[in-house]
Protein backbone atom coordinates (compact mmCIF):
# COMPACT_ATOMS: atom_id res chain seq x y z
CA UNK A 1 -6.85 14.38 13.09
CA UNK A 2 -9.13 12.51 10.36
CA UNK A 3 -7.95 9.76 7.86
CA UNK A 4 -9.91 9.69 4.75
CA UNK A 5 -9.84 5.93 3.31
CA UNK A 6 -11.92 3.53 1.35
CA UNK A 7 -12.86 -0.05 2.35
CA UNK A 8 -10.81 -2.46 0.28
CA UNK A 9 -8.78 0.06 -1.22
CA UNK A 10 -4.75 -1.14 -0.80
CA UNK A 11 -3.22 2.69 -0.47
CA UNK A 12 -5.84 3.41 2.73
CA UNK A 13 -4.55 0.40 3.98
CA UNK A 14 -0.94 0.89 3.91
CA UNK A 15 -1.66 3.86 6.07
CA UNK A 16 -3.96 1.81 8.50
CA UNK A 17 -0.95 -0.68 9.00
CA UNK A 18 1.42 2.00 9.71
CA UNK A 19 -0.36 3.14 12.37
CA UNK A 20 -1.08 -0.22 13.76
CA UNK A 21 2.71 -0.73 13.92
CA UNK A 22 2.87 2.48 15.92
CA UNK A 23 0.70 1.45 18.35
CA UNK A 24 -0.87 5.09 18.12
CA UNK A 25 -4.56 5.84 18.55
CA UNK A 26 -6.39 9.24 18.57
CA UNK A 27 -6.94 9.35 14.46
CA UNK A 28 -10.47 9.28 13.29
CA UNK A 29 -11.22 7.01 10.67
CA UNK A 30 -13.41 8.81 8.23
CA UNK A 31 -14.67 6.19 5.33
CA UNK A 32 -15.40 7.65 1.55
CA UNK A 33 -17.60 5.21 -0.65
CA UNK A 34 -15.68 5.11 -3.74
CA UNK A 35 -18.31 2.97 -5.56
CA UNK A 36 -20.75 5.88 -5.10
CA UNK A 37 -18.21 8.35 -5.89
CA UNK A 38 -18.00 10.05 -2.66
CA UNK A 39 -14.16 10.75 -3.47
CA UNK A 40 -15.52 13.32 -6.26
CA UNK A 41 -18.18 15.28 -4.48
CA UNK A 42 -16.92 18.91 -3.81
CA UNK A 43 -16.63 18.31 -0.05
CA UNK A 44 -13.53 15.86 -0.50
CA UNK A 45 -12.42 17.54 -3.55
CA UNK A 46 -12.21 20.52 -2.00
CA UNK A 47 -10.11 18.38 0.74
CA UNK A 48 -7.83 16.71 -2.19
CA UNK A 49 -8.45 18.12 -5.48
CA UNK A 50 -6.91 14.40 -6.84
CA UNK A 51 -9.96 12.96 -5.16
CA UNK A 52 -7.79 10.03 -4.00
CA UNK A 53 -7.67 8.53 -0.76
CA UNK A 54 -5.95 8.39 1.24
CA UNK A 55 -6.10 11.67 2.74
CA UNK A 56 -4.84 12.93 6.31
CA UNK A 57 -6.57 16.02 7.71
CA UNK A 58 -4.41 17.81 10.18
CA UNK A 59 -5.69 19.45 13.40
CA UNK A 60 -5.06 23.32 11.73
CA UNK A 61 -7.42 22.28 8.93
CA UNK A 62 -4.06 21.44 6.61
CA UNK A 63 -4.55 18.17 4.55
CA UNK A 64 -1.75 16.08 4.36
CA UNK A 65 -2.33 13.55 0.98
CA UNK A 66 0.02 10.98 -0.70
CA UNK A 67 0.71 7.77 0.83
CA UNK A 68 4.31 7.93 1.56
CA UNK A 69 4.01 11.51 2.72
CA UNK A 70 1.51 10.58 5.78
CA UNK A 71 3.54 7.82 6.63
CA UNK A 72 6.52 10.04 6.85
CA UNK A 73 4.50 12.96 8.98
CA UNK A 74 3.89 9.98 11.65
CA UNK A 75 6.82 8.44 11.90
CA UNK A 76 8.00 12.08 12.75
CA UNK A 77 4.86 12.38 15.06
CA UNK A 78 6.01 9.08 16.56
CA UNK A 79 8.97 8.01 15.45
CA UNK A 80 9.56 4.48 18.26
CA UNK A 81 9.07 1.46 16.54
CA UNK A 82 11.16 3.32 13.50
CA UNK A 83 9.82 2.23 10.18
CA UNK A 84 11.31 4.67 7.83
CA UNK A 85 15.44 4.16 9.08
CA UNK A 86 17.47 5.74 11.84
CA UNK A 87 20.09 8.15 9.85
CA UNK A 88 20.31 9.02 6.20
CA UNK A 89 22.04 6.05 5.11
CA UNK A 90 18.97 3.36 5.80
CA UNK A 91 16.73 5.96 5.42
CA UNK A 92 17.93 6.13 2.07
CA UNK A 93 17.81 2.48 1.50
CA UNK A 94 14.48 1.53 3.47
CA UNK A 95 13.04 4.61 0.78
CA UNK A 96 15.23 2.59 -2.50
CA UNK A 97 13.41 -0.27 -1.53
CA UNK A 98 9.78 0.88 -0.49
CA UNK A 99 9.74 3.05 -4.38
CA UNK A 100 10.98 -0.62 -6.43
CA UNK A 101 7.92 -1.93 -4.53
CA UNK A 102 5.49 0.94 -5.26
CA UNK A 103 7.05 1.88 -8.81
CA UNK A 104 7.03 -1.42 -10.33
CA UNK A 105 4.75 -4.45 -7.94
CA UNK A 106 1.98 -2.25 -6.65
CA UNK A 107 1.48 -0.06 -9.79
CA UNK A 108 1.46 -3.66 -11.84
CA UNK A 109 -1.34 -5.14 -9.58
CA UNK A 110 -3.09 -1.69 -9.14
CA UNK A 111 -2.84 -1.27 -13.47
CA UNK A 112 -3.60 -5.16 -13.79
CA UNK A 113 -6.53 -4.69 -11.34
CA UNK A 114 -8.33 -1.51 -12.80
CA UNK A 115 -8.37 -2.32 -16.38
CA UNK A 116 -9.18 -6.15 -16.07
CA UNK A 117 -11.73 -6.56 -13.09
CA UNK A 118 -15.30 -5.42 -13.72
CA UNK A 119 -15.73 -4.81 -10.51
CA UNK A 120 -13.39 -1.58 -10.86
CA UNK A 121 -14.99 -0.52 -14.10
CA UNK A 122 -16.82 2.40 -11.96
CA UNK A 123 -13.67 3.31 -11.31
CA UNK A 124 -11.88 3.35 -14.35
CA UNK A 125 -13.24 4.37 -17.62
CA UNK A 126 -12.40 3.21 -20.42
CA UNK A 127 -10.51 -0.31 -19.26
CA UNK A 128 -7.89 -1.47 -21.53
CA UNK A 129 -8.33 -5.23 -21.21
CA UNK A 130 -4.71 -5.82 -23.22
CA UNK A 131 -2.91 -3.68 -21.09
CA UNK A 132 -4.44 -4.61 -17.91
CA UNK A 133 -3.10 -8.46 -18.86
CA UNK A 134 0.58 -6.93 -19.65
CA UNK A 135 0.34 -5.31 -16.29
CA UNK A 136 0.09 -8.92 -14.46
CA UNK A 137 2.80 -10.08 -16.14
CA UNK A 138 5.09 -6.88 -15.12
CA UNK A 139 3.95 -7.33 -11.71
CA UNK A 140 4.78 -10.89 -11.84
CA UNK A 141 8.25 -10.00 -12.90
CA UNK A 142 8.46 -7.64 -10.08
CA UNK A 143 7.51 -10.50 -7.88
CA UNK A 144 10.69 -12.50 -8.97
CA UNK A 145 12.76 -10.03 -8.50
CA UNK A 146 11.32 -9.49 -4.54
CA UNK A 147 11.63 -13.65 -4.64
CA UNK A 148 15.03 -13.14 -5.05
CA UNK A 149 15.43 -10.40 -2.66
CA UNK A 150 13.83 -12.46 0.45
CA UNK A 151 16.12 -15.62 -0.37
CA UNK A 152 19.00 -13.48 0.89
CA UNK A 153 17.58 -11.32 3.61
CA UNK A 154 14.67 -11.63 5.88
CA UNK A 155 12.70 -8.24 5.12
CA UNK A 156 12.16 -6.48 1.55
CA UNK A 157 14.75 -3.70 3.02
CA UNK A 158 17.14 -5.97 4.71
CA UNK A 159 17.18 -7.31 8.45
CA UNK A 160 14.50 -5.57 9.22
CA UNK A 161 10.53 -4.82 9.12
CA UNK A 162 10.19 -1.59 7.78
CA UNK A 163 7.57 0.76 6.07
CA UNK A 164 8.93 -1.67 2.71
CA UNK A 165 7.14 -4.22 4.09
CA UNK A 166 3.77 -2.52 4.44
CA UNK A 167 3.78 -1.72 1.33
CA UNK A 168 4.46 -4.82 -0.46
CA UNK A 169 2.16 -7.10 2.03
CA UNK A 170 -0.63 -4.34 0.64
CA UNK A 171 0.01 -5.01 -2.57
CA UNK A 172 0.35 -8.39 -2.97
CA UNK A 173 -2.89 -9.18 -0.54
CA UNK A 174 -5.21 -7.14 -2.97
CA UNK A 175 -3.37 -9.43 -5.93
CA UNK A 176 -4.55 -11.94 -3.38
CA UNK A 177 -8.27 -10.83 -3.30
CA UNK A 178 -8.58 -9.52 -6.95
CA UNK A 179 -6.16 -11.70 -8.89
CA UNK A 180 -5.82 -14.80 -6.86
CA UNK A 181 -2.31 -14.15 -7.11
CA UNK A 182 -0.31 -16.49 -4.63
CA UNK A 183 3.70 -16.54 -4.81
CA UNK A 184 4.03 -20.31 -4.00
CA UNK A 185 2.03 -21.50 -6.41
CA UNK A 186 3.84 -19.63 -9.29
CA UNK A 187 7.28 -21.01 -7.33
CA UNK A 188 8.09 -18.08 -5.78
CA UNK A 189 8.13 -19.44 -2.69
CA UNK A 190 10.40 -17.06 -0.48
CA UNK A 191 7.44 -14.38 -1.23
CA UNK A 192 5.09 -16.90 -0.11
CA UNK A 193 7.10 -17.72 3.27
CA UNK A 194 7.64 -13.93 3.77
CA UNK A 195 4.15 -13.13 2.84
CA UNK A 196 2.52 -15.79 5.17
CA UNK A 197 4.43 -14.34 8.28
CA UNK A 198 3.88 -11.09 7.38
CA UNK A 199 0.12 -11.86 7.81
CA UNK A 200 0.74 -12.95 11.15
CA UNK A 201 1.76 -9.45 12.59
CA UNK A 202 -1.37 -8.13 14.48
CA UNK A 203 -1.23 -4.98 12.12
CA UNK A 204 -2.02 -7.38 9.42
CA UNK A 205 -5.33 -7.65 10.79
CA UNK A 206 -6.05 -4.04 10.46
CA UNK A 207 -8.93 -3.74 7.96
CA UNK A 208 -10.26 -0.16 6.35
């Protein structure tokens, strides 16, 4: 199998983290420039038509895109240490929580990021500075909420580290890098505490 990612970008990485928790090797790491617009060339277009990464290609030539949906084929591939929940009910939950994170903190930060930071400005044309700035401020109120979350339970899904968890630590450590967004110094500092051992996990040193 092949991953398709992008250095830097927060989606690639949520996969790359997933599969360090696995433990799993055997997955070729194919990198797509995004800067250069590799992603839009007709060879990975004709791989993903979305031109997103990133983007799984199966052994049978299939290509398996969407974040959430590669994460799901290898937990099925490989489903010990479980990520995703172990019967419908936390499955169900695990999946509540992961979408609040990705509906509502990582879309703020990705929205905040692409229409305010020149450095994305190859990326996304035309930038909307004003809505870029409203976007930090959603995100932030999606932080507070997850603040509030991790006073009461140790893991954004509940006792747990779960796929949840990949997802937010992604999020919040490319606010980290491209808004200098850290939780303790706005007082949120149950993110902080939860982010900060977070990084600690060995699959937090996974870089695309």
């Amino acid at each position: 199998m092949k991953l398709y990612i992008s250095t830097f970008a927060p989606n690639p990485r949520r996969v790359t983290m997933f599969i360090a928790e696995k433990g799993i090797g055997g997955i070729e790491n194919v990198m797509i420039d995004l800067n250069a617009g590799e992603h839009r060339r007709a060879a990975f277009v004709a791989k993903n038509p979305l031109a997103r990464v990133p983007a799984l290609e199966l052994d049978d030539g299939r290509v398996l895109c969407e974040t959430r949906a590669i994460c799901t084929y290898i937990e099925g591939m490989h489903p010990e240490p479980n990520l995703m929940g172990e019967g419908f009910e936390e499955r169900a939950f695990i999946e509540m929580a992961d979408r609040r994170v990705e509906l509502h903190l990582f879309a703020g930060i990705a929205n905040c990021v692409r229409h305010t930071h020149a450095g994305l400005a190859v990326l996304e044309q035309p930038q909307f500075a004003e809505f870029g700035a409203s976007q930090g401020e959603k995100m932030r109120e999606a932080a507070r909420w997850l603040d509030s979350e991790l006073a009461r339970q140790p893991y954004v899904a509940g006792q747990r580290f779960t796929v949840a968890d990949i997802t937010a630590f992604c999020a919040l450590e490319f606010a980290r890098a491209l808004m200098k967004f850290r939780p303790g110094a706005e007082g949120m500092n149950n993110l902080q505490e939860w982010r900060d051992r977070i990084a600690a996990r060995p699959s937090a040193a996974t870089r695309v």
